[in-house]
PDB file of N, CA and C in Angstrom:
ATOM      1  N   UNK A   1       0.842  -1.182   0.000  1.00  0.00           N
ATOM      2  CA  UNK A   1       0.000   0.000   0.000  1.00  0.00           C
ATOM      3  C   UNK A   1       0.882   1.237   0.000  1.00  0.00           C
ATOM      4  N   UNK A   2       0.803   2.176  -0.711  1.00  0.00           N
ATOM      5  CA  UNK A   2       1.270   3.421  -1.228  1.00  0.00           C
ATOM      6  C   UNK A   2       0.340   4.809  -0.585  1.00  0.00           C
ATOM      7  N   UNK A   3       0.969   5.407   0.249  1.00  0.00           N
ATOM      8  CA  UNK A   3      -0.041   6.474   0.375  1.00  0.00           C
ATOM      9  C   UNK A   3       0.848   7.611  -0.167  1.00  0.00           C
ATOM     10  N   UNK A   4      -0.164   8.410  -0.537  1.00  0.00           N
ATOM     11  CA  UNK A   4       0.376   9.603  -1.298  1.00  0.00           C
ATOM     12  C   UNK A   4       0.210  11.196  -0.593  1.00  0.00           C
ATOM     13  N   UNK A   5       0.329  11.623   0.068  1.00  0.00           N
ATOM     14  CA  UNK A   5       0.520  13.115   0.781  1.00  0.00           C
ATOM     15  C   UNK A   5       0.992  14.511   0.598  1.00  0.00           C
ATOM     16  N   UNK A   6       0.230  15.651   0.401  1.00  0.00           N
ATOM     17  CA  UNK A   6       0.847  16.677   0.095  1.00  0.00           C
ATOM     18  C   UNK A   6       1.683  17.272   1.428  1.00  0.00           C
ATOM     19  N   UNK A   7       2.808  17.527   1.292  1.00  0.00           N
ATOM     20  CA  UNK A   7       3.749  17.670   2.276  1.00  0.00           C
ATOM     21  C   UNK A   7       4.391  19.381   2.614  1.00  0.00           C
ATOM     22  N   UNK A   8       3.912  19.856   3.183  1.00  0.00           N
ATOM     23  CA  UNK A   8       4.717  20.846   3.436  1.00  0.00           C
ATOM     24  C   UNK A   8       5.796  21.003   3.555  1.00  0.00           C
ATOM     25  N   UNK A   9       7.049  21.546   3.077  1.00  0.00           N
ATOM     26  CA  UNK A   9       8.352  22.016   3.171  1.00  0.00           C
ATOM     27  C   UNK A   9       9.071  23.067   3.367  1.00  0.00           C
ATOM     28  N   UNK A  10       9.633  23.203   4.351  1.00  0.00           N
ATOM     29  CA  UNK A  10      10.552  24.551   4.437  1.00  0.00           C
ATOM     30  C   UNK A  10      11.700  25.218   3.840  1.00  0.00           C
ATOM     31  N   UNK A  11      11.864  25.642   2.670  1.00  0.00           N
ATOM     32  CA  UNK A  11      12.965  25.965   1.955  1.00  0.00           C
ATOM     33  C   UNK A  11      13.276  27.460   2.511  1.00  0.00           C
ATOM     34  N   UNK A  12      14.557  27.454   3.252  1.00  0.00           N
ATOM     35  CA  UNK A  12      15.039  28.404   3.617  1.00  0.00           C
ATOM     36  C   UNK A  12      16.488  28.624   2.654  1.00  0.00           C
ATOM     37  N   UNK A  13      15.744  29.994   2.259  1.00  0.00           N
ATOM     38  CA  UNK A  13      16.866  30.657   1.473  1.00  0.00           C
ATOM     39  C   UNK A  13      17.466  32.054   1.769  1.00  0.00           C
ATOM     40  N   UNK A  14      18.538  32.508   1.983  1.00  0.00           N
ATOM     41  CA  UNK A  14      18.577  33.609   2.538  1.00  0.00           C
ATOM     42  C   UNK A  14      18.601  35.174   1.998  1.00  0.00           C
ATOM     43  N   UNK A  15      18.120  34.864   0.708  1.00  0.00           N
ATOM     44  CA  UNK A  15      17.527  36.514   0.246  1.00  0.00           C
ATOM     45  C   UNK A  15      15.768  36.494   0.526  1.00  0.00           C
ATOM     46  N   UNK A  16      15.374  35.633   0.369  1.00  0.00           N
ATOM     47  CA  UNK A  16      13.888  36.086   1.015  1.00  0.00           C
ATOM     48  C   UNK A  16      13.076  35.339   1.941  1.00  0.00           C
ATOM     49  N   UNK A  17      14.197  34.527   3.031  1.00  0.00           N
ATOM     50  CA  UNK A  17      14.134  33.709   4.433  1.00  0.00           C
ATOM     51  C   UNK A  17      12.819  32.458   4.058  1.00  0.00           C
ATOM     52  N   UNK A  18      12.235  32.302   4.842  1.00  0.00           N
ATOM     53  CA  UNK A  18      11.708  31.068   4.740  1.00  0.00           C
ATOM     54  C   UNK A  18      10.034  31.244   4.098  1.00  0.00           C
ATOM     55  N   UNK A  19      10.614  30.190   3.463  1.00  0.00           N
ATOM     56  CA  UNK A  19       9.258  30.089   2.178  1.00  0.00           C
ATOM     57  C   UNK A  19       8.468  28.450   2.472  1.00  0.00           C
ATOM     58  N   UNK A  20       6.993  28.343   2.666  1.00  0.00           N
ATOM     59  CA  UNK A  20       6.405  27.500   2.006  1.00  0.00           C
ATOM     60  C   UNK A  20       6.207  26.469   1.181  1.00  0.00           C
ATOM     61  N   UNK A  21       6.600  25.049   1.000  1.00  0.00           N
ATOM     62  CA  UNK A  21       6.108  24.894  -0.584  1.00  0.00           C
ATOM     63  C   UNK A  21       5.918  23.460  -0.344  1.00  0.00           C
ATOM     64  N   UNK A  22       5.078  22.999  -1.348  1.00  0.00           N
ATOM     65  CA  UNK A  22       3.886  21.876  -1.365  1.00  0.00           C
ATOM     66  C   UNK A  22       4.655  20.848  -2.764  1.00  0.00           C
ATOM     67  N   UNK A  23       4.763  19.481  -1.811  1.00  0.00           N
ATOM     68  CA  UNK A  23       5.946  18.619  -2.607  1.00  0.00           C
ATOM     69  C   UNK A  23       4.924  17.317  -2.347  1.00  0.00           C
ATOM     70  N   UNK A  24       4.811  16.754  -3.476  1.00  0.00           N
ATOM     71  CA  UNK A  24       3.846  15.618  -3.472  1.00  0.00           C
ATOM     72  C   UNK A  24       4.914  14.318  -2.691  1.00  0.00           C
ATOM     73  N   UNK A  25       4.748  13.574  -1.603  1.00  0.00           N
ATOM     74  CA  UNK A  25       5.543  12.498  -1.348  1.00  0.00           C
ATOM     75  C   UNK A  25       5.260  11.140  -1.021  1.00  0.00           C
ATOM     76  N   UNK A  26       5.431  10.110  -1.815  1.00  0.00           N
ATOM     77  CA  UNK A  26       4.960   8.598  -2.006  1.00  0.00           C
ATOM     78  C   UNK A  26       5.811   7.987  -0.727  1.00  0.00           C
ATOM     79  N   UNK A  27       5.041   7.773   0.291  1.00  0.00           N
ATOM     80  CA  UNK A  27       5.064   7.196   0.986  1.00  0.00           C
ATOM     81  C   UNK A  27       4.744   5.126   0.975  1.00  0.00           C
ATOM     82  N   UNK A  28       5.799   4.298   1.085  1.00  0.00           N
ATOM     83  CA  UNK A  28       5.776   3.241   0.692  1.00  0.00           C
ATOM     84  C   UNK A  28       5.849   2.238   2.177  1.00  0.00           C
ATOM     85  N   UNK A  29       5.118   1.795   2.629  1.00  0.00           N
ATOM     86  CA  UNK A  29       4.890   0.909   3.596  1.00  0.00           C
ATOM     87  C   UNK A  29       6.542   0.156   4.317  1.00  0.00           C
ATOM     88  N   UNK A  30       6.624   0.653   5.687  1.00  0.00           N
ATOM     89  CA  UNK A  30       7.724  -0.420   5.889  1.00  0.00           C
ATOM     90  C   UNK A  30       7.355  -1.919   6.608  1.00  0.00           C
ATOM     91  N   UNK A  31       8.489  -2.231   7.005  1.00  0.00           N
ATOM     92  CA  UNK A  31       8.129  -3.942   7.240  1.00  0.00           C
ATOM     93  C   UNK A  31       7.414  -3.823   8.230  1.00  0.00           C
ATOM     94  N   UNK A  32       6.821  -3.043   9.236  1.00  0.00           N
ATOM     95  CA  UNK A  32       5.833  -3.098  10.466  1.00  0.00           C
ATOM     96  C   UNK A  32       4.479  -2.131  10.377  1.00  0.00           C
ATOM     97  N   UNK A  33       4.376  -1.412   9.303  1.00  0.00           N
ATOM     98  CA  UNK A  33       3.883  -0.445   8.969  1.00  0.00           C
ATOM     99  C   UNK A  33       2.278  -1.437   8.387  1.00  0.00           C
ATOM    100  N   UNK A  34       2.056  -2.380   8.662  1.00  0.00           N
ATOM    101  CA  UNK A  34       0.791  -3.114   7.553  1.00  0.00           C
ATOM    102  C   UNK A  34      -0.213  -2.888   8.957  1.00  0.00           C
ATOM    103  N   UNK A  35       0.256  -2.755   9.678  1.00  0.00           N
ATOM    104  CA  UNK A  35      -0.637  -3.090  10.954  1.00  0.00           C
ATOM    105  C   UNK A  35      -1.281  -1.560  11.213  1.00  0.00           C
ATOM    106  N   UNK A  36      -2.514  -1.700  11.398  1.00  0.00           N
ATOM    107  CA  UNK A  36      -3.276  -0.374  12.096  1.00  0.00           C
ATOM    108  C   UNK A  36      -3.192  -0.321  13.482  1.00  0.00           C
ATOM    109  N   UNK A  37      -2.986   0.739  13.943  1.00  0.00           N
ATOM    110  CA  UNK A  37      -2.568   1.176  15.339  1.00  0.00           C
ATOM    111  C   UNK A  37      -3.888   2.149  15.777  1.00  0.00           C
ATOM    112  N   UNK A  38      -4.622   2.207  16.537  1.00  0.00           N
ATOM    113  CA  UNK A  38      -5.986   2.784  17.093  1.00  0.00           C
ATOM    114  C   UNK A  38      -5.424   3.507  18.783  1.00  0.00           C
ATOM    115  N   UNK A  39      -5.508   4.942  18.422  1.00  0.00           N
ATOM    116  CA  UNK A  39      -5.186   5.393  19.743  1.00  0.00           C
ATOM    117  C   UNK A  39      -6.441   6.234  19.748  1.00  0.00           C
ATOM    118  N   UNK A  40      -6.715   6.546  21.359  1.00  0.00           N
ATOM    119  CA  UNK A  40      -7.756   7.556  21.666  1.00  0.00           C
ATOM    120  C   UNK A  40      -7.424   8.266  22.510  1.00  0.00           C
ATOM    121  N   UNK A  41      -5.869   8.563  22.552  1.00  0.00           N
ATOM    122  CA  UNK A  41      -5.067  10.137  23.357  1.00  0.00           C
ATOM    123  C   UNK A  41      -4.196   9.805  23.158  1.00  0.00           C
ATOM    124  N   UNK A  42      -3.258  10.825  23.552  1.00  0.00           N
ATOM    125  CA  UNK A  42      -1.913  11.552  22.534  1.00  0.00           C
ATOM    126  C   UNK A  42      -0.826  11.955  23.941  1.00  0.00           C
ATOM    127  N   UNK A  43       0.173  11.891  24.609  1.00  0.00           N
ATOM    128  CA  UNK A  43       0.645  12.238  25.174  1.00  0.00           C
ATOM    129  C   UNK A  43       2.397  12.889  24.602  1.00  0.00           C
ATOM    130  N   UNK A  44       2.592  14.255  24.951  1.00  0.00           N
ATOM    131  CA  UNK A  44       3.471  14.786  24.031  1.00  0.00           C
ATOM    132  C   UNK A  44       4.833  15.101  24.867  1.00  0.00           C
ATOM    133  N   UNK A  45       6.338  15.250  24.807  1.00  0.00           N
ATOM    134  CA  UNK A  45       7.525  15.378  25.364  1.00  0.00           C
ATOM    135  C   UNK A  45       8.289  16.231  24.460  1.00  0.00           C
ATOM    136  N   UNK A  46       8.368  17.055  25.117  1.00  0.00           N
ATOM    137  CA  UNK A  46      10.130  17.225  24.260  1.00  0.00           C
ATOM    138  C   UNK A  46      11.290  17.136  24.745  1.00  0.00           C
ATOM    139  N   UNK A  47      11.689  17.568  23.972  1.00  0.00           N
ATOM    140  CA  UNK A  47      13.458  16.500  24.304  1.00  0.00           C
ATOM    141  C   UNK A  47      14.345  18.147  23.483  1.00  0.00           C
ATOM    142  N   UNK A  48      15.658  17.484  23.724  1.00  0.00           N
ATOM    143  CA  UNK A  48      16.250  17.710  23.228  1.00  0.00           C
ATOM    144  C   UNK A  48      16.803  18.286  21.921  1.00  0.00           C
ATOM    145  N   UNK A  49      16.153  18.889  20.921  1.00  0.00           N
ATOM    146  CA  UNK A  49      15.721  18.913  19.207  1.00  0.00           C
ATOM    147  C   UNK A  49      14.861  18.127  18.855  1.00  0.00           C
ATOM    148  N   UNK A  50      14.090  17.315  19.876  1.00  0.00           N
ATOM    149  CA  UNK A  50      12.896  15.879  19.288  1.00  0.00           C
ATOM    150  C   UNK A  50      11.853  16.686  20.507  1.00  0.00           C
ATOM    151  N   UNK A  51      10.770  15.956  19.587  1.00  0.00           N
ATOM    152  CA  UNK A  51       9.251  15.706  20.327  1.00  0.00           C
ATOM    153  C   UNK A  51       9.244  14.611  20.105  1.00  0.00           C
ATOM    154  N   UNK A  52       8.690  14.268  21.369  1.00  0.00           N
ATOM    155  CA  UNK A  52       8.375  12.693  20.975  1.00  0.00           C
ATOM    156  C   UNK A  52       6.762  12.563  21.732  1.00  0.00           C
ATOM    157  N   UNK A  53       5.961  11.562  20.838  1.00  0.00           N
ATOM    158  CA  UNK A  53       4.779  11.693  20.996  1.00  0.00           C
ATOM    159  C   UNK A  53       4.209  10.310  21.030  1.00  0.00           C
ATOM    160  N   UNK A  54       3.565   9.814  22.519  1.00  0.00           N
ATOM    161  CA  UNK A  54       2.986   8.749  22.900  1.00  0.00           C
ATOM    162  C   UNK A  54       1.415   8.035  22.194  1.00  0.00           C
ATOM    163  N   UNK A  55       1.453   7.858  21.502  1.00  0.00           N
ATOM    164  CA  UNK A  55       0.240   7.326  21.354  1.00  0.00           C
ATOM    165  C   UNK A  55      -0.597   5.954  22.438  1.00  0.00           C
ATOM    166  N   UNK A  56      -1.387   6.419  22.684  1.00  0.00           N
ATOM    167  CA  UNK A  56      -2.099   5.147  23.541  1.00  0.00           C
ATOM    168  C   UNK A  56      -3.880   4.740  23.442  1.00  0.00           C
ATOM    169  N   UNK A  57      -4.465   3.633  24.158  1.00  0.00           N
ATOM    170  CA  UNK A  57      -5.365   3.154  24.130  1.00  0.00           C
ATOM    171  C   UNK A  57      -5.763   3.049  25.293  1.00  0.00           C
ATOM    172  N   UNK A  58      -7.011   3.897  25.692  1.00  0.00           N
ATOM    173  CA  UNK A  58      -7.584   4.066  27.262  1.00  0.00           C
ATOM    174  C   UNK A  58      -8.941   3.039  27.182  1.00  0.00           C
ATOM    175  N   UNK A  59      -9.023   2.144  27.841  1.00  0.00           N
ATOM    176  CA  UNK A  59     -10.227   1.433  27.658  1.00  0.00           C
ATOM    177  C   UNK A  59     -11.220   2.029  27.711  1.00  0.00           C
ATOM    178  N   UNK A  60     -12.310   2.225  27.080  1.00  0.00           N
ATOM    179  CA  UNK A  60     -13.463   2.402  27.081  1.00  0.00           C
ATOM    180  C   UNK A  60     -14.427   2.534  28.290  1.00  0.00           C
ATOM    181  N   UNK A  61     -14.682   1.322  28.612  1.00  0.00           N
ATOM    182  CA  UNK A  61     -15.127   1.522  29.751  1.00  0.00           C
ATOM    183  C   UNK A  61     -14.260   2.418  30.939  1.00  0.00           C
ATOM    184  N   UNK A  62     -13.179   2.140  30.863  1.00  0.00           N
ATOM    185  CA  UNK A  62     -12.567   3.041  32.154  1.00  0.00           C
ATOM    186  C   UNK A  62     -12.812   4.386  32.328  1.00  0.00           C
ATOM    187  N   UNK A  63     -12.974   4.739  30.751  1.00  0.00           N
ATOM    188  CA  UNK A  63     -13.150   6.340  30.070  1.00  0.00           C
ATOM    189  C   UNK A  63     -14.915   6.185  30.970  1.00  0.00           C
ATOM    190  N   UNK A  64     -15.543   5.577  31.126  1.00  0.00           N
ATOM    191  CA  UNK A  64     -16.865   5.921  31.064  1.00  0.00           C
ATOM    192  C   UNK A  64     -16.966   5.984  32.583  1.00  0.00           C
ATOM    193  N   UNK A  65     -15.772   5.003  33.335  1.00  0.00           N
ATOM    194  CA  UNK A  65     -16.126   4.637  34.960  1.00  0.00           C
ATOM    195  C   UNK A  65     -16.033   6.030  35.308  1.00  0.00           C
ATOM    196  N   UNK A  66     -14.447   6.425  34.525  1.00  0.00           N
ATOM    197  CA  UNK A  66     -14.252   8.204  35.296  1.00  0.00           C
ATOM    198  C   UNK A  66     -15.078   9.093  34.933  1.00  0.00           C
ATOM    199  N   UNK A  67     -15.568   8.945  33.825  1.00  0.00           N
ATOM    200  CA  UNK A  67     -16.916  10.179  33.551  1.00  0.00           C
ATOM    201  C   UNK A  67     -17.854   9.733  35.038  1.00  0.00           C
ATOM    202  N   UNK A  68     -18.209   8.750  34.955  1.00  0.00           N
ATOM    203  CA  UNK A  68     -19.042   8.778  36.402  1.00  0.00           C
ATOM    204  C   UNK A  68     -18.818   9.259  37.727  1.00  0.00           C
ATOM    205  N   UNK A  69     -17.647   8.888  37.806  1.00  0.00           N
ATOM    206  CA  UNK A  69     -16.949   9.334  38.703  1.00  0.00           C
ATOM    207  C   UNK A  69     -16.919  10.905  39.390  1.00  0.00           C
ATOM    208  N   UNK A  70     -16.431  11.546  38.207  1.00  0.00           N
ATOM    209  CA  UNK A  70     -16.397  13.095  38.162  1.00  0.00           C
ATOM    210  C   UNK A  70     -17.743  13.495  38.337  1.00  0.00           C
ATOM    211  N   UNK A  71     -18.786  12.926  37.510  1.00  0.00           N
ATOM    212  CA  UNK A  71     -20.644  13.221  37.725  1.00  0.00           C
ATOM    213  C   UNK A  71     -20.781  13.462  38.959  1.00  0.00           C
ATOM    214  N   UNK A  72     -20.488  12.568  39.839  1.00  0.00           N
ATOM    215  CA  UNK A  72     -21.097  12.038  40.865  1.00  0.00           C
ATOM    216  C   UNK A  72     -20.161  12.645  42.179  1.00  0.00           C
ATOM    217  N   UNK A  73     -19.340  13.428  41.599  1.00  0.00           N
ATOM    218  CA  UNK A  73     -18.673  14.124  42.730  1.00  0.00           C
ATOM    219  C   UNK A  73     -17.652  13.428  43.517  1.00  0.00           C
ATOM    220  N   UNK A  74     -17.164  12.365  42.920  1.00  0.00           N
ATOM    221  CA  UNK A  74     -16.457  11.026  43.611  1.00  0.00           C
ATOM    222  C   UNK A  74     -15.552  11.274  43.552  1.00  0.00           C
ATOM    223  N   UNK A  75     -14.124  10.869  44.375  1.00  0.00           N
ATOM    224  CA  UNK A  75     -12.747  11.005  44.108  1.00  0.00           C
ATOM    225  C   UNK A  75     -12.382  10.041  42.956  1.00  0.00           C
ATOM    226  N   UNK A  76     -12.158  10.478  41.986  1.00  0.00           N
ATOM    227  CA  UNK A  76     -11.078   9.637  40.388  1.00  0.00           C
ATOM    228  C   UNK A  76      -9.375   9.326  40.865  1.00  0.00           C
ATOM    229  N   UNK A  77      -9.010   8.076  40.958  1.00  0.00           N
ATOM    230  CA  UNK A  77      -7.693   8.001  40.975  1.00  0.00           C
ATOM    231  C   UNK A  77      -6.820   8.347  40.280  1.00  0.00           C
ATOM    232  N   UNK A  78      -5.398   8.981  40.659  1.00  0.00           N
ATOM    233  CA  UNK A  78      -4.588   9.477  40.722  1.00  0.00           C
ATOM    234  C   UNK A  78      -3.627   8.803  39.291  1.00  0.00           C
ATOM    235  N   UNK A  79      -3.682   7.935  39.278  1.00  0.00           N
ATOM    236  CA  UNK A  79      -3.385   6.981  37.932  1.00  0.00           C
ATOM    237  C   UNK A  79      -4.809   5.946  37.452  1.00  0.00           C
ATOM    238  N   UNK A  80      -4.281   6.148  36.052  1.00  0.00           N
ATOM    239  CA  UNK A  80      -5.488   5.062  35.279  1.00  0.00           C
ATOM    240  C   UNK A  80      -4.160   4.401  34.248  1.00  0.00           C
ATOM    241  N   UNK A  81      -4.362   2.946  34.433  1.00  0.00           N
ATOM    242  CA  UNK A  81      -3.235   2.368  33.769  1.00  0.00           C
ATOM    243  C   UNK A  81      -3.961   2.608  32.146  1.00  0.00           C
ATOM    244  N   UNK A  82      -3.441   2.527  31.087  1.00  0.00           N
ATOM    245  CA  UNK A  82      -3.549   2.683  29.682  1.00  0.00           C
ATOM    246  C   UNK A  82      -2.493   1.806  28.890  1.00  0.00           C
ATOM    247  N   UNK A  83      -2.773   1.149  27.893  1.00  0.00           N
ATOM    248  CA  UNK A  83      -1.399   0.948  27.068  1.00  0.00           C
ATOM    249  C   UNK A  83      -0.966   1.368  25.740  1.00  0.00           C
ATOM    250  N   UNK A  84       0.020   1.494  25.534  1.00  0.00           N
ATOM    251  CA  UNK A  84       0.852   2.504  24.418  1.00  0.00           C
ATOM    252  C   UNK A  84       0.749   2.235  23.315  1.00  0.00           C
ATOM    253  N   UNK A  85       0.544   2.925  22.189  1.00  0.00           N
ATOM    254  CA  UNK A  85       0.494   1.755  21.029  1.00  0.00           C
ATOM    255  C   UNK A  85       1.356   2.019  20.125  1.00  0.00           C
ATOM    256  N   UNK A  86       2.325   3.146  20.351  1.00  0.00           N
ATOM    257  CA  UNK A  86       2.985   3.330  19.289  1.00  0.00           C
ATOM    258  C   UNK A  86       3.441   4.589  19.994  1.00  0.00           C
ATOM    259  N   UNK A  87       5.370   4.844  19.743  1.00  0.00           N
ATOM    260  CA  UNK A  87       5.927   5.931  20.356  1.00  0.00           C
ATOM    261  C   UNK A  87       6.215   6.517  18.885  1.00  0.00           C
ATOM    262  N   UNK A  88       6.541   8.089  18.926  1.00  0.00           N
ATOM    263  CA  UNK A  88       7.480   8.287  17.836  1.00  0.00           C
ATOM    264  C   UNK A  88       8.179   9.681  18.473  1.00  0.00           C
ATOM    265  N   UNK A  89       9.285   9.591  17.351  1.00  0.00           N
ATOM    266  CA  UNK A  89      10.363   9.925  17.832  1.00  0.00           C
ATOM    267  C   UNK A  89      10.180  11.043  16.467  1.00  0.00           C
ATOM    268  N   UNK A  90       9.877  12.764  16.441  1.00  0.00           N
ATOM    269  CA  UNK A  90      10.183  13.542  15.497  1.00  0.00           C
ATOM    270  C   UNK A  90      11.222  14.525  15.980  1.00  0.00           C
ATOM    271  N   UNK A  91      11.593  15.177  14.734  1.00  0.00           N
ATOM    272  CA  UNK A  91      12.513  16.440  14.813  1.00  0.00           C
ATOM    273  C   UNK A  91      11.481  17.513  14.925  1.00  0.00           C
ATOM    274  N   UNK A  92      12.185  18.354  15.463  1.00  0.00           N
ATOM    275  CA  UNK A  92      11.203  19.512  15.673  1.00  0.00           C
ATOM    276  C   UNK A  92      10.491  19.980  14.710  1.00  0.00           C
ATOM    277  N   UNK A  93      11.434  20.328  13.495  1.00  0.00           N
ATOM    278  CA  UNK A  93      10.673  20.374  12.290  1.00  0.00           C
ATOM    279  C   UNK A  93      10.023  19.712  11.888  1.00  0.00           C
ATOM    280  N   UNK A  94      10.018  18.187  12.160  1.00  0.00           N
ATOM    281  CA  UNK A  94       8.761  17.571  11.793  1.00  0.00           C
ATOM    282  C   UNK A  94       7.747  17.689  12.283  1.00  0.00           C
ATOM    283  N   UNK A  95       7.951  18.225  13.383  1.00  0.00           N
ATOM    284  CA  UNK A  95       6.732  17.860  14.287  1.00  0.00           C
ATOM    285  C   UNK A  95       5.871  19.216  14.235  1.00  0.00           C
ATOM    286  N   UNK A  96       6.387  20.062  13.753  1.00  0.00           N
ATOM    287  CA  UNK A  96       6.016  21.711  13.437  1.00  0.00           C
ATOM    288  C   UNK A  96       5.373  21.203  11.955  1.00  0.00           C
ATOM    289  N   UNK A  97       5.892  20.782  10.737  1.00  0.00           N
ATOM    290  CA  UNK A  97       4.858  20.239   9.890  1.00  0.00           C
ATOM    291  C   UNK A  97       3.503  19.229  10.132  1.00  0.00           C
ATOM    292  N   UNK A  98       3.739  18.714  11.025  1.00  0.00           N
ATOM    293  CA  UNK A  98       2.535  17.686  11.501  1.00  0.00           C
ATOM    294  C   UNK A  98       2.028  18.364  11.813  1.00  0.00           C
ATOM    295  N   UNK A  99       2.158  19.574  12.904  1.00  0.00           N
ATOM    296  CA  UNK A  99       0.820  20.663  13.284  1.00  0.00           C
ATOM    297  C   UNK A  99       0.539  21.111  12.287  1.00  0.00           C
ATOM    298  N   UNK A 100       0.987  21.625  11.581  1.00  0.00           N
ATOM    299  CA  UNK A 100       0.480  22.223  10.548  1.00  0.00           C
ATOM    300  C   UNK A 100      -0.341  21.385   9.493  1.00  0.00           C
ATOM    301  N   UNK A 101       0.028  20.598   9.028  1.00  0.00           N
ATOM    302  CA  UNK A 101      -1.209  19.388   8.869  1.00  0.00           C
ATOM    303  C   UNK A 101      -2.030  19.262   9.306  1.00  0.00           C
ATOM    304  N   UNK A 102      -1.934  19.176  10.516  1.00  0.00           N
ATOM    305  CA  UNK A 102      -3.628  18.819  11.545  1.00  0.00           C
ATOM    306  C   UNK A 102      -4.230  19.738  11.831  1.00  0.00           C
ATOM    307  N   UNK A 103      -3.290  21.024  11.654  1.00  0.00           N
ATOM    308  CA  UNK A 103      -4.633  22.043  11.577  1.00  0.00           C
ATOM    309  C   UNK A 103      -5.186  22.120  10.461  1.00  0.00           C
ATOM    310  N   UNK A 104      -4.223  22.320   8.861  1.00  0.00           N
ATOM    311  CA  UNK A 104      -5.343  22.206   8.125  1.00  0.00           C
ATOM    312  C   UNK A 104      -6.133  21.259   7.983  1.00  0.00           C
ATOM    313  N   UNK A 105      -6.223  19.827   8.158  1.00  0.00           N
ATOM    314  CA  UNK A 105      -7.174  18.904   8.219  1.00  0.00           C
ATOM    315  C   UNK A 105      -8.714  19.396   8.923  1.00  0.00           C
ATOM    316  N   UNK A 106      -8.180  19.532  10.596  1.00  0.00           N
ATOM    317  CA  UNK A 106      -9.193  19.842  11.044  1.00  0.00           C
ATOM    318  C   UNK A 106     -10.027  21.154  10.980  1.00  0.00           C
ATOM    319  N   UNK A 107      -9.545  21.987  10.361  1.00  0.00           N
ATOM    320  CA  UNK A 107     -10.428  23.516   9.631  1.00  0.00           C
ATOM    321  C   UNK A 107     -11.180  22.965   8.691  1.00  0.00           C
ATOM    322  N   UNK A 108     -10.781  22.233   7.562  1.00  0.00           N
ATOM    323  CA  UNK A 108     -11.897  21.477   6.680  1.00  0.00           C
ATOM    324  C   UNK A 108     -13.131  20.478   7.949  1.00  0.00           C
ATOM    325  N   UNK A 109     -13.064  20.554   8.342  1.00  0.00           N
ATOM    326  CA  UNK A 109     -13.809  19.608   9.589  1.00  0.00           C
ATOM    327  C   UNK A 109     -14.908  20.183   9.965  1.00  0.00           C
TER     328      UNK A 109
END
């Protein structure tokens, strides 16, 4: 499977500093990449020149125990275990194009 993406790029040049520009890029599946990964929150770090960004899977029901919880005026514990489904590791600049992606995505929304 081939996905195809319009990609934002930063071409910095130094008579008229940083420019915009839209580079079509064929993205080609790697050897672990066949598998769908389903997260329903996002936990974010930075580092060093990296963001690195947690993806995880909160059970459902647990999501629903603590909505009750909070309703009902109850104390919610302090930890809720979750598991991870996928870490990644970007450069800042990447990770500054990914926002920028997801905002325009979600403005069409």
């Amino acid at each position: 499977m081939t996905e195809q993406n319009n990609v934002p790029i930063e071409n910095k040049t130094e008579a008229t500093g940083n420019q915009a520009m839209q580079i079509n890029v064929k993205m080609q599946q790697g050897e672990h990449a066949g598998q769908p990964l389903y997260s329903n929150f996002a936990s974010i770090q930075g580092g060093q020149g990296v963001v690195i960004v947690d993806f995880g899977f909160l059970d459902p029901q647990t999501m629903n125990t603590l909505n009750q919880l909070v309703r009902a005026g109850k104390r919610v514990p302090d930890t809720v275990g979750a598991r991870m489904s996928c870490r990644i590791a970007l450069s800042v600049e990447a990770a500054h194009n990914l926002a920028h992606q997801l905002n325009q995505l979600l403005q069409k929304k």
